[in-house]
Protein backbone atom coordinates (compact mmCIF):
# COMPACT_ATOMS: atom_id res chain seq x y z
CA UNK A 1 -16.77 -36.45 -41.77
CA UNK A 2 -14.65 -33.64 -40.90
CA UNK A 3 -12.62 -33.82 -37.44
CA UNK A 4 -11.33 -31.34 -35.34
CA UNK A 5 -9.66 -30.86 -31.99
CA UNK A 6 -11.02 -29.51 -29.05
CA UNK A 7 -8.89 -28.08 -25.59
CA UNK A 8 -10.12 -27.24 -22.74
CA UNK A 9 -8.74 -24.85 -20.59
CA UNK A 10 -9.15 -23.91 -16.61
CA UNK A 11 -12.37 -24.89 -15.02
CA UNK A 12 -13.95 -26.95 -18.19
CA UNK A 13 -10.97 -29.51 -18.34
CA UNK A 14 -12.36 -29.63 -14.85
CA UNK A 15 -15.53 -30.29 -15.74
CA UNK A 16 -15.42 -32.47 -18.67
CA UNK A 17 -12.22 -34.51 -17.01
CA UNK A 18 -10.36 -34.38 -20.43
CA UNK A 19 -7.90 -31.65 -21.58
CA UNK A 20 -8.14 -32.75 -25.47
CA UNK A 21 -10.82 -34.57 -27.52
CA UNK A 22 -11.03 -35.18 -30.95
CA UNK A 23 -14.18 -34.69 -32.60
CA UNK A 24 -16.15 -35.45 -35.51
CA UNK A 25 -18.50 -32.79 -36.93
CA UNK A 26 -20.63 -32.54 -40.24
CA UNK A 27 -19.34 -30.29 -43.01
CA UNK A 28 -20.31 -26.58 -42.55
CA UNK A 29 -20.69 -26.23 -38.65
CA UNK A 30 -20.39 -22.98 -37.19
CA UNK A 31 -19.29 -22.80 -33.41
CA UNK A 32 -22.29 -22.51 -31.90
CA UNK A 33 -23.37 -25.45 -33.60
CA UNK A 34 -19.73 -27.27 -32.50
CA UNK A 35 -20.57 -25.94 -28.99
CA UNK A 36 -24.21 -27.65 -29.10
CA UNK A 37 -22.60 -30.81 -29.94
CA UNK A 38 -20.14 -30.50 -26.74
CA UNK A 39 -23.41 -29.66 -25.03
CA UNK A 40 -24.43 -33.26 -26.06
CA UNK A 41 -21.71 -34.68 -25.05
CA UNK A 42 -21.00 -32.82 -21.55
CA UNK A 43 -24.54 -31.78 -20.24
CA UNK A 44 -22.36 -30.27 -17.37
CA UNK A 45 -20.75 -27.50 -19.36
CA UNK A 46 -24.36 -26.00 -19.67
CA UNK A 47 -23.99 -23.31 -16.72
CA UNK A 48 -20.02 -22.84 -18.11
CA UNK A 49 -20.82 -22.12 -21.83
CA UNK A 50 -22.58 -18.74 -21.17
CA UNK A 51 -19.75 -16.06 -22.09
CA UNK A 52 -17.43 -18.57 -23.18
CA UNK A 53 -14.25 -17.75 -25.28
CA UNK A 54 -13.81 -19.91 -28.35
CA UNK A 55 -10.46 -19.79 -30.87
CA UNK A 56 -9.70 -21.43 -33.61
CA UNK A 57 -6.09 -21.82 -34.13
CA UNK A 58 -5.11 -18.60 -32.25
CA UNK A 59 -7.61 -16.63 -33.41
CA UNK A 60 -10.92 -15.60 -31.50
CA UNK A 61 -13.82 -17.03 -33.14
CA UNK A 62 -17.94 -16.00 -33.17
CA UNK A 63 -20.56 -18.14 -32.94
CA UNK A 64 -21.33 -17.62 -36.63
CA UNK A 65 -17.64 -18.77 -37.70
CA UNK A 66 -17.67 -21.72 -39.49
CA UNK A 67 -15.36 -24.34 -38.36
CA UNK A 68 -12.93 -25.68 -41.00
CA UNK A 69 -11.81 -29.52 -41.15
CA UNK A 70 -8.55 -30.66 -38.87
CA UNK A 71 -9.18 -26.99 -36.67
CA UNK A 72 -7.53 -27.00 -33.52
CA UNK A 73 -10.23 -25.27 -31.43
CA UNK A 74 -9.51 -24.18 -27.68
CA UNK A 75 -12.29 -23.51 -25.36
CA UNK A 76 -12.05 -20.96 -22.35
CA UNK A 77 -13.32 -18.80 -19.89
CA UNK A 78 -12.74 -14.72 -20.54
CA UNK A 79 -9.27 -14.12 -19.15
CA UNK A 80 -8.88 -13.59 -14.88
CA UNK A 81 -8.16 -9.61 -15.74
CA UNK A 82 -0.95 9.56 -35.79
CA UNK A 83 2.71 9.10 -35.89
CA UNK A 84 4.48 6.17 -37.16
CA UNK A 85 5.19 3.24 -35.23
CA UNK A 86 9.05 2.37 -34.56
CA UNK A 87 10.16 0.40 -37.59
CA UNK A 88 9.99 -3.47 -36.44
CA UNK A 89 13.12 -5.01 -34.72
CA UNK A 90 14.43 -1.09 -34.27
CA UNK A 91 14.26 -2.27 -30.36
CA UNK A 92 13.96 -4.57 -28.14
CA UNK A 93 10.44 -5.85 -27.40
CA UNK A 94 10.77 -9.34 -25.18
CA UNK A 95 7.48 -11.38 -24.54
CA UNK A 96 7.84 -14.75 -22.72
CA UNK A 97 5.33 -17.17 -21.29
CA UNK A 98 7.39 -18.71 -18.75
CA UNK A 99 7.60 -21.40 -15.41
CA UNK A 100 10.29 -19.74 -14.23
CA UNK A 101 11.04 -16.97 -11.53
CA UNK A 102 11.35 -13.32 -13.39
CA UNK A 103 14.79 -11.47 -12.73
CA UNK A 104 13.43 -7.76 -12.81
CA UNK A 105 16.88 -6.07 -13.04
CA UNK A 106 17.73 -8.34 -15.91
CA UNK A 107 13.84 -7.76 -17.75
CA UNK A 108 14.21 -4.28 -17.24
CA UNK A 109 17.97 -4.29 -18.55
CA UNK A 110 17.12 -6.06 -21.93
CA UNK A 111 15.25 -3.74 -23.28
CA UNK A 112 17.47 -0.27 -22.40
CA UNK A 113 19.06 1.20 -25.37
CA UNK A 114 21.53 3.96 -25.10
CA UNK A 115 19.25 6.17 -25.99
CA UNK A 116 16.72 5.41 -22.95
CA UNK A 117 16.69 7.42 -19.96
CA UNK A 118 13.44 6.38 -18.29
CA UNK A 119 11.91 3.13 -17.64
CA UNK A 120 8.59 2.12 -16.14
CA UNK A 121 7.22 -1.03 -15.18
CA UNK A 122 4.60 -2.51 -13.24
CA UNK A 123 4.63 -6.20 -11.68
CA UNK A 124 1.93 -7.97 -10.31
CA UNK A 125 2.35 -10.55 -7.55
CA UNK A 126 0.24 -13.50 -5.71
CA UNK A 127 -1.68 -11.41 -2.57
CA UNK A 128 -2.29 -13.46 0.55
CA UNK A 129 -5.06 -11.67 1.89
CA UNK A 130 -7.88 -9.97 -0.12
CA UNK A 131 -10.64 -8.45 2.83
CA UNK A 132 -11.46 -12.22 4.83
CA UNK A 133 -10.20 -14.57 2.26
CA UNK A 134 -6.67 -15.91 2.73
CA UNK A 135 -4.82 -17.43 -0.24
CA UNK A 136 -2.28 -19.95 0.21
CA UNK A 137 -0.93 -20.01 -3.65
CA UNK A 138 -2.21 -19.50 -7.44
CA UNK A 139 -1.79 -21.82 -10.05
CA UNK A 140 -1.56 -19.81 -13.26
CA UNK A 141 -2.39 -21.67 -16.22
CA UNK A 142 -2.01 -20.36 -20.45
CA UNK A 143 -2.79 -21.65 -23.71
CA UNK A 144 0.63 -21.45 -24.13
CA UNK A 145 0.81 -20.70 -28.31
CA UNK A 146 -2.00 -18.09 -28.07
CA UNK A 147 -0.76 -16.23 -25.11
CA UNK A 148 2.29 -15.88 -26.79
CA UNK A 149 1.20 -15.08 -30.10
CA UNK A 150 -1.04 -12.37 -27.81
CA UNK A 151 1.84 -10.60 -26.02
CA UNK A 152 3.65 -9.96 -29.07
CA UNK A 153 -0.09 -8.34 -30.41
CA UNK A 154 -0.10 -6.14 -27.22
CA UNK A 155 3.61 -5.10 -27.99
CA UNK A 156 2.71 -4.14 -31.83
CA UNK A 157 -0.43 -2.20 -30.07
CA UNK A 158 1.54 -0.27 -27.78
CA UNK A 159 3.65 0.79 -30.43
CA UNK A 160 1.51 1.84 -32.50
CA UNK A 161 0.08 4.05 -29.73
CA UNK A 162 3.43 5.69 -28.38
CA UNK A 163 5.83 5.66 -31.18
CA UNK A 164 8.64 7.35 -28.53
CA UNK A 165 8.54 4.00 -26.68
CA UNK A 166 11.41 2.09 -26.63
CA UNK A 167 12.38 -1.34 -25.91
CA UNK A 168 9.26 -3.60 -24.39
CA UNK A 169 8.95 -6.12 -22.26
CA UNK A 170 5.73 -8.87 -21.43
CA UNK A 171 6.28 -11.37 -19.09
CA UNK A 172 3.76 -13.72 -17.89
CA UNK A 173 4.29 -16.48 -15.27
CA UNK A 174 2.21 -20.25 -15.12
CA UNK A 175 2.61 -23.00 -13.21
CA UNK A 176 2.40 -22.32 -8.45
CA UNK A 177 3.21 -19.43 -7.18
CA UNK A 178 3.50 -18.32 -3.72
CA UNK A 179 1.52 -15.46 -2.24
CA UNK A 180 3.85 -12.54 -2.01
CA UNK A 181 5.80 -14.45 -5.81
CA UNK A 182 6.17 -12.22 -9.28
CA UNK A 183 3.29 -12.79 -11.51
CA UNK A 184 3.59 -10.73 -14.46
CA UNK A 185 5.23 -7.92 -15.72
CA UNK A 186 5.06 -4.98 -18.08
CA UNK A 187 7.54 -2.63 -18.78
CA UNK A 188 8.25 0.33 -21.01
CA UNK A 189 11.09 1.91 -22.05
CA UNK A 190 11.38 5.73 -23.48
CA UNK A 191 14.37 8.70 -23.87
CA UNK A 192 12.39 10.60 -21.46
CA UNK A 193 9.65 10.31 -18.49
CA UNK A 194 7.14 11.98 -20.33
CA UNK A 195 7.32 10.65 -24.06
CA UNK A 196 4.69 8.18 -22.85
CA UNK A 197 6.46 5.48 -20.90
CA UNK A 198 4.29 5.78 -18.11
CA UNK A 199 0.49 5.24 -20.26
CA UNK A 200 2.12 2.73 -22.40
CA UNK A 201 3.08 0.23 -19.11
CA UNK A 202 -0.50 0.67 -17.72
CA UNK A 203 -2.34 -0.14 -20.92
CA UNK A 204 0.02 -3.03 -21.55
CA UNK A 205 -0.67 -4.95 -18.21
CA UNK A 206 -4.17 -4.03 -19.09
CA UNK A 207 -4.70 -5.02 -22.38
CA UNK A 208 -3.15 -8.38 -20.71
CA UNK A 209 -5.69 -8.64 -18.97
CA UNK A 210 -8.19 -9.06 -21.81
CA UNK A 211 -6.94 -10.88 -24.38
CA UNK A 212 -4.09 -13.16 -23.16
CA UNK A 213 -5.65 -16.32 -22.40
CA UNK A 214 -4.02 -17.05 -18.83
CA UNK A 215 -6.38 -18.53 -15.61
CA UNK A 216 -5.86 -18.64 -12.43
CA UNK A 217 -6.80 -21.26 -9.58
CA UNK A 218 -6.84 -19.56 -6.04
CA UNK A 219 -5.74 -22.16 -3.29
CA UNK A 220 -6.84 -21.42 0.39
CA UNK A 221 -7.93 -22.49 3.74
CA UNK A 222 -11.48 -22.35 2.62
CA UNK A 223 -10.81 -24.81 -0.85
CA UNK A 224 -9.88 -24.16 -4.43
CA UNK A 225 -11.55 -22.12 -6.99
CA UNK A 226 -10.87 -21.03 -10.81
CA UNK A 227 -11.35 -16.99 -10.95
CA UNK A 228 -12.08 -15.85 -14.04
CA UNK A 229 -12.09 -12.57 -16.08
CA UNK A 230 -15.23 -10.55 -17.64
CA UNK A 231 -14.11 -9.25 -20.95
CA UNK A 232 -15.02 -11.07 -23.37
CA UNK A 233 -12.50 -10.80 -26.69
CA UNK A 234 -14.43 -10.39 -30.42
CA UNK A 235 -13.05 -9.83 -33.84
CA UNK A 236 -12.63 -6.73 -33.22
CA UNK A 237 -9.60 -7.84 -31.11
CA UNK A 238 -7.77 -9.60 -33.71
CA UNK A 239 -4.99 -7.99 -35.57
CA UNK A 240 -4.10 -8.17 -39.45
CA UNK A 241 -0.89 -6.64 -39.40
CA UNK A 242 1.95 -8.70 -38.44
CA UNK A 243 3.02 -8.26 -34.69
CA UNK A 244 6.99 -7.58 -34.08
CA UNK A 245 9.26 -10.85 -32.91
CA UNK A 246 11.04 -10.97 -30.72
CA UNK A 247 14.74 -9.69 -30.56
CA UNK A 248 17.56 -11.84 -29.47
C-alpha cells in the first residue's frame, strides 16, 4: 500500500493532537478521498475540513488531484490575510521566514542599488486593541518550506508586474510576538517615486496574505483563538516559471 505523510498546521494539530502522521492509502486516491479517510480517523475535523487548504509537496492541490506514493501532504486553514521583467539576480530580492526581530534600516538597506532613489515599505505589527478585544500577544506560525518557496513566488510576481522595481524585500516573522512587535514586511525599491514602487509594496503584503501559509493564534484576557484567512488558493495560484533566489 502506498504511504504518505500528513502535517497539520494551526488549529487542526489542535484538534487531532498530532503535528505529523503517516498514512497508508490505496493506490489512486485523490484528496478528497485522502481527506475522507482523515475524516475516519478524526471525526472532529468534520466542522474544520470545509474550505480547507491542502498541498502536496509545496504545491496547492484540488480535491480531484491524485495523491502520489511517499507525498508529503500539509493540511491548513486559508491563510490569516507588457514589459520585460528584470533579468533574474539583476537585484536584490531578500525573502526570509524568520524567529528573529526585523532590523528595518538594515531590510530596507539590502536591497538599495545605486541606482535607487525611492523606497517604500509597509510593516505590519501585533495591535493590542481591536474595538473591545484586548490582545496580549500572537503566536505566528508557517509551513516553513512553503512559505518560503511562496515569498520568492510573490517576488517573481511583482516583477513581472513593475519591471522598474528594484531590489525586494519579504519578511515574515513566527514564533510570540508582543502587541505593538514587527510582524511582516514588504518593501520595494525603484529609481523614482512613481515607476511603481508604491503599487508594487501594497500588492506584495497583499498577495502575502493569500498564499503564504502563515497562522496566527491571538492570546488575550478573554482566552486563545486561531484566526484564520478567507482566500482560498487554487491552481490557478501556482507558478511554472521558476521564481528568482535569493541574492547574497
Amino acid at each position: 500500500m502506498p504511504q504518505v505523510t500528513v502535517t497539520f498546521f494551526g488549529a487542526l494539530r489542535q484538534i487531532t493532537g498530532e503535528p505529523r502522521i503517516t498514512l497508508e492509502i490505496p493506490p489512486g486516491t485523490t484528496v478528497a478521498q485522502l481527506k475522507a479517510l482523515l475524516l475516519e480517523r478524526y471525526p472532529a475535523l468534520e466542522k474544520s475540513f470545509q474550505g480547507i487548504v491542502t498541498s502536496i509537496g509545496e504545491i496547492t492541490a484540488e480535491d480531484d488531484a491524485p495523491v502520489p506514493d511517499g507525498a508529503r501532504i500539509a493540511l491548513f486553514h486559508p491563510i490569516a490575510g507588457g514589459s520585460k521583467a528584470a533579468p533574474e539576480n539583476a537585484f536584490p530580492t531578500l525573502t526570509l521566514v524568520t524567529e528573529e526581530a526585523l532590523d528595518l534600516n538594515a531590510l530596507v538597506a539590502g536591497i538599495t542599488a545605486p541606482t535607487t532613489g525611492a523606497v517604500v515599505f509597509f510593516t505590519g505589527v501585533v495591535r493590542g486593541r481591536t474595538g473591545e478585544q484586548e490582545t496580549a500577544y500572537l503566536e505566528y506560525e508557517a509551513y516553513r518550506e512553503m512559505a518560503e518557496a511562496k515569498l520568492r513566488q510573490v517576488a517573481a510576481e511583482i516583477r513581472e508586474r513593475w519591471p522598474k522595481v528594484e531590489g525586494i524585500v519579504l519578511v515574515q516573522r513566527i514564533g510570540r510576538l508582543e502587541a505593538g512587535t514587527p510582524t511582516v514586511l514588504t518593501a520595494c525599491a525603484a529609481p523614482h517615486r512613481n515607476d511603481g514602487a508604491f503599487e508594487a509594496a501594497r500588492y506584495g503584503i497583499n498577495r502575502l496574505k493569500e498564499i503564504v501559509p502563515v497562522w496566527k493564534k491571538e492570546v488575550g484576557p478573554g482566552g486563545a483563538h486561531w484566526v484564520h484567512g478567507h482566500y482560498h488558493p487554487t491552481a490557478r495560484d501556482e507558478r511554472t516559471a521558476a521564481p528568482p533566489k535569493n541574492t547574497p
